[in-house]
N, C-alpha and C. Protein backbone atom coordinates (compact mmCIF):
# COMPACT_ATOMS: atom_id res chain seq x y z
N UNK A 1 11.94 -15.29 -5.89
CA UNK A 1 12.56 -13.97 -5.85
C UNK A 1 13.44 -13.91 -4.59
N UNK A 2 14.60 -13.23 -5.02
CA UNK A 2 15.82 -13.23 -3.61
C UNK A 2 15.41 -12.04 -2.85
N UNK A 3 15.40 -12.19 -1.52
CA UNK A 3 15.22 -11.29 -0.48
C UNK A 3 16.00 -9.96 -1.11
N UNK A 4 17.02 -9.74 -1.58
CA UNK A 4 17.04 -8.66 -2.09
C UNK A 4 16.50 -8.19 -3.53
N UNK A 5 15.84 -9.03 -4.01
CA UNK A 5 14.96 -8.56 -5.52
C UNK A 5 13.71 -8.09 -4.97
N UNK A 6 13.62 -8.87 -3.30
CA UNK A 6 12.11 -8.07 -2.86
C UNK A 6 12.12 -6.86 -2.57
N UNK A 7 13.33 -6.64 -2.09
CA UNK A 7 13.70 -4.87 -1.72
C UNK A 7 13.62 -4.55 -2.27
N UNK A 8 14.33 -4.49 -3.67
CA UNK A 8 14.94 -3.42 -4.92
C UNK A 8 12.92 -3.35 -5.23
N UNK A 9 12.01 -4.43 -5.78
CA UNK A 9 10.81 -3.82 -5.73
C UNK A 9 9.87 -3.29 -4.96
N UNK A 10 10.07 -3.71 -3.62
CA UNK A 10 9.42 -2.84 -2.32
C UNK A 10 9.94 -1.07 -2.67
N UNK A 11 10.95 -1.10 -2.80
CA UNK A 11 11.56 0.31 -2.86
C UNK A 11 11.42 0.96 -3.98
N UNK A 12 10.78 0.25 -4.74
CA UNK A 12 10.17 1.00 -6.32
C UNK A 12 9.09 1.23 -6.34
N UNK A 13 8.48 0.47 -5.76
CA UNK A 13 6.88 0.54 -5.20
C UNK A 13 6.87 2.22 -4.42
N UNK A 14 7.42 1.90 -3.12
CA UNK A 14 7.34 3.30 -2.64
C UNK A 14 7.94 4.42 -3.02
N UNK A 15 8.56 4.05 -3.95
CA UNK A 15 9.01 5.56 -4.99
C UNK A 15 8.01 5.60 -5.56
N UNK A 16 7.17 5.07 -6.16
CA UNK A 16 5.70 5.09 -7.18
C UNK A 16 4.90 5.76 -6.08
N UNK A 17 5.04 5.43 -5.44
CA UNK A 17 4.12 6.07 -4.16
C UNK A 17 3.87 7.28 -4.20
N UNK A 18 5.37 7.71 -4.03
CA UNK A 18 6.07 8.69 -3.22
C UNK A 18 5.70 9.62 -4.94
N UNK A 19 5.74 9.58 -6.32
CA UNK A 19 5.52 10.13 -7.25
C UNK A 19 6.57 10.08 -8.18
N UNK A 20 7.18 9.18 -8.08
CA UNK A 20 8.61 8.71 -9.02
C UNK A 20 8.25 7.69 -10.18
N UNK A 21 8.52 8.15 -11.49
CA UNK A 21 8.31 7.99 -12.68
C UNK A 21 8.91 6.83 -13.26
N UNK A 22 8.57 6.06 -13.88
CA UNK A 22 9.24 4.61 -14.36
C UNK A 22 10.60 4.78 -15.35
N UNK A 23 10.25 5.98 -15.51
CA UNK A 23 11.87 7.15 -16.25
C UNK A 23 12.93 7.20 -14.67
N UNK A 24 12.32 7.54 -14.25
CA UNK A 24 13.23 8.01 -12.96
C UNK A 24 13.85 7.17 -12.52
N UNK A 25 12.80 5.57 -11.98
CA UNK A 25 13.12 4.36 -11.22
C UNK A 25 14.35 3.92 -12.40
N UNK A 26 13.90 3.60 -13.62
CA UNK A 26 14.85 3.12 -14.48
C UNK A 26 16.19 3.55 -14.80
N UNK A 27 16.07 5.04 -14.18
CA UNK A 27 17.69 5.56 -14.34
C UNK A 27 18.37 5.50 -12.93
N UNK A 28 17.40 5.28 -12.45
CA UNK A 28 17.84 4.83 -10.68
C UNK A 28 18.77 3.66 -10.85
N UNK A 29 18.32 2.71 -11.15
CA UNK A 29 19.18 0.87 -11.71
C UNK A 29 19.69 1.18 -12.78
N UNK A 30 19.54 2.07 -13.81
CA UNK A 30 20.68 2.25 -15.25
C UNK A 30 19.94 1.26 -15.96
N UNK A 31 19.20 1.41 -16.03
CA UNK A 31 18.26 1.11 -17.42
C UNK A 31 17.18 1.75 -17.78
N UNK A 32 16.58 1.58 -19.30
CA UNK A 32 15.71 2.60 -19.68
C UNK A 32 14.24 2.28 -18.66
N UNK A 33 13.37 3.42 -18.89
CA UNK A 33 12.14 3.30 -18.55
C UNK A 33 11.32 1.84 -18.92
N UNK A 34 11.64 1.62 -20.27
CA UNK A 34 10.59 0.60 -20.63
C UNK A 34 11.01 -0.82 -19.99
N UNK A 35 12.79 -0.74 -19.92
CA UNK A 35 12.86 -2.00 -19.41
C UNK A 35 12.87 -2.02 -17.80
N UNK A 36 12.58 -1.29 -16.85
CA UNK A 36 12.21 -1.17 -15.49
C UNK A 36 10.86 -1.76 -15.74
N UNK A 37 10.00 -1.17 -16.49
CA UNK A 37 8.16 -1.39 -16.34
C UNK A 37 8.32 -2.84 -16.37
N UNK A 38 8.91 -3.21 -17.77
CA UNK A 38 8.41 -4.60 -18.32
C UNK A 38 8.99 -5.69 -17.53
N UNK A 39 10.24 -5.14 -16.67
CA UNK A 39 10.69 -6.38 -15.47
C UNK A 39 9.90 -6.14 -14.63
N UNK A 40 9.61 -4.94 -13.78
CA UNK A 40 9.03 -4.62 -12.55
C UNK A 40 7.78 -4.75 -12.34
N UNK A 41 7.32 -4.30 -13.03
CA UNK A 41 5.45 -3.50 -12.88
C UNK A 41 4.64 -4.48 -12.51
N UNK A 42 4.60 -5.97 -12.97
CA UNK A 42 3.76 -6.77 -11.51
C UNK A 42 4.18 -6.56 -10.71
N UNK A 43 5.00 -7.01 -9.81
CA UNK A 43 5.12 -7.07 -8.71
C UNK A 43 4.93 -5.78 -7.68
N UNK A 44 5.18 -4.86 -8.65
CA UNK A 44 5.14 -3.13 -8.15
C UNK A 44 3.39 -2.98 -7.85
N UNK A 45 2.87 -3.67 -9.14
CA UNK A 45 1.22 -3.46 -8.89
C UNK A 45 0.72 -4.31 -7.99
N UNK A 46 1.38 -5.57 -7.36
CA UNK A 46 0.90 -6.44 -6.05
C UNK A 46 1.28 -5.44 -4.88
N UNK A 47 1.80 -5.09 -4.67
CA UNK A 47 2.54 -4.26 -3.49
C UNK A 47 1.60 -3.14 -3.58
N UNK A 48 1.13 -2.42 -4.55
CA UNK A 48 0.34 -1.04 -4.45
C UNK A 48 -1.04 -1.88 -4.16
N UNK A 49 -1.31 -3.23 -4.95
CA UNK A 49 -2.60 -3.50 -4.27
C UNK A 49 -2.73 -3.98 -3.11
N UNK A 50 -1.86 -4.97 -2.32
CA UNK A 50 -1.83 -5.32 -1.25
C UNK A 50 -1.88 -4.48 0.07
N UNK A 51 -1.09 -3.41 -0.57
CA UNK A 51 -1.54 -2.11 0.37
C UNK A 51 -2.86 -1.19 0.51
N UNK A 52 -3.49 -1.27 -0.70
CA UNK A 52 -4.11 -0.62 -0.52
C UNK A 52 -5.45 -1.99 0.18
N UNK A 53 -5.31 -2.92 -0.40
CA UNK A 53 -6.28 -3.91 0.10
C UNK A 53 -6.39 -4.38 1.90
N UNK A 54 -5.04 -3.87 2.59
CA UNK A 54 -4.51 -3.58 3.97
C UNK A 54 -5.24 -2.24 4.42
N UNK A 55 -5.28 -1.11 3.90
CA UNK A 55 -5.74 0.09 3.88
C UNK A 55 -7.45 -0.13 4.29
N UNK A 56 -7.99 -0.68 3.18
CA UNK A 56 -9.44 -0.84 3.06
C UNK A 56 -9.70 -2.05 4.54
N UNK A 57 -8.90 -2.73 5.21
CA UNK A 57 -9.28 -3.62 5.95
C UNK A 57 -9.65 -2.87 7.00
N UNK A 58 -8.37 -2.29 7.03
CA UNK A 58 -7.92 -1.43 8.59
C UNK A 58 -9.04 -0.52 9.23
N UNK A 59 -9.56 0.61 7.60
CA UNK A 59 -10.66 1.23 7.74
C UNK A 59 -11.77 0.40 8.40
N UNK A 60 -12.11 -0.55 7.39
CA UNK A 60 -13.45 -1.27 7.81
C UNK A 60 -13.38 -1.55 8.90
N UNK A 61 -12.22 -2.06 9.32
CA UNK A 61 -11.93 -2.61 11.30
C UNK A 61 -12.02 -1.57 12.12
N UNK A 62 -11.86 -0.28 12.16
CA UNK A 62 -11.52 0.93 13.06
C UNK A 62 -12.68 1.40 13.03
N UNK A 63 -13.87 1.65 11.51
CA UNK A 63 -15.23 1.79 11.50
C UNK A 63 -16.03 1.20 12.17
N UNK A 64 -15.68 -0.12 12.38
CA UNK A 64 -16.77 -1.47 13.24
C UNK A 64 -16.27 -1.26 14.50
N UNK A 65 -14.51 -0.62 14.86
CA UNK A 65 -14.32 -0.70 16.05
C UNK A 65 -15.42 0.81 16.56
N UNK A 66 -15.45 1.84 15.87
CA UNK A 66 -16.17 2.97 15.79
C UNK A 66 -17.63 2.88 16.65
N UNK A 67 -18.20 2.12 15.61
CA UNK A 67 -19.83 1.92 16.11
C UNK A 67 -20.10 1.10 16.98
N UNK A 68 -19.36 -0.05 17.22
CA UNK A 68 -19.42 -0.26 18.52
C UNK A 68 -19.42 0.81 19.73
N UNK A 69 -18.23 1.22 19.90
CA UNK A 69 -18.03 2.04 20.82
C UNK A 69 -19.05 3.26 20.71
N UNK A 70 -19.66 3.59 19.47
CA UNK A 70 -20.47 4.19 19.79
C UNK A 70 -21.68 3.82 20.78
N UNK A 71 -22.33 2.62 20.52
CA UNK A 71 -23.38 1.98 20.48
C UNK A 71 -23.17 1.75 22.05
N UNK A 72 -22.21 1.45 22.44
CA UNK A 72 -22.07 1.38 24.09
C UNK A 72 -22.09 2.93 24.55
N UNK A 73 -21.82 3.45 23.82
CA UNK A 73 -21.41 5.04 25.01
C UNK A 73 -23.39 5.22 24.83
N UNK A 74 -23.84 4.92 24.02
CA UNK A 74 -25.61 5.42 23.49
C UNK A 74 -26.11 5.09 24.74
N UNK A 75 -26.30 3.41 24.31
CA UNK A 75 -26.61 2.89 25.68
C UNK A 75 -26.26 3.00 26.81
N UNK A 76 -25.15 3.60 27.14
CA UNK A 76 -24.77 4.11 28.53
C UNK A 76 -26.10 4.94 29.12
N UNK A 77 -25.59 6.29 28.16
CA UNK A 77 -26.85 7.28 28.35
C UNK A 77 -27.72 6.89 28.65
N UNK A 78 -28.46 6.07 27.90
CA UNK A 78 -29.95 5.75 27.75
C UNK A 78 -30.12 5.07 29.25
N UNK A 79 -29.16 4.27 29.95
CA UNK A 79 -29.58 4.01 31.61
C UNK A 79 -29.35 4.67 32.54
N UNK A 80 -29.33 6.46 31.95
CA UNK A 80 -28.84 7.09 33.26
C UNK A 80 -30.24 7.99 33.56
């Protein structure tokens, strides 16, 4: 895929995001709905999962960074 075929689907992706309809995207490029899905829609669905699979990391990392820092401020207390 050419650095700009990654755009044109990065930027369809976040119109899907954003609440933009495979009617919409498709009259965006001048073609119908069905033929946007049937070129696009993997790659549109790697990008929504990859994000969201980035999403779920970040959480889990900021949670573990969480209880740590809890777990030290506890024990602080507990030697005063």
């Amino acid at each position: 895929m050419s650095a700009l075929e990654a755009e044109r689907v990065r930027l369809m992706a976040e119109a899907q995001r954003q609440g933009a309809s495979w009617e919409a995207i498709g009259a965006a490029i001048g073609t119908t709905k069905q033929s946007a899905w049937e070129t696009y829609h993997v790659e549109v669905r790697r990008i929504h999962e990859a994000a969201a699979d980035y999403v779920g990391t970040a959480e889990e990392a900021l949670l573990d960074s969480a209880a740590v820092s809890l777990s030290s401020s506890r024990a602080r207390r507990r030697r005063r």
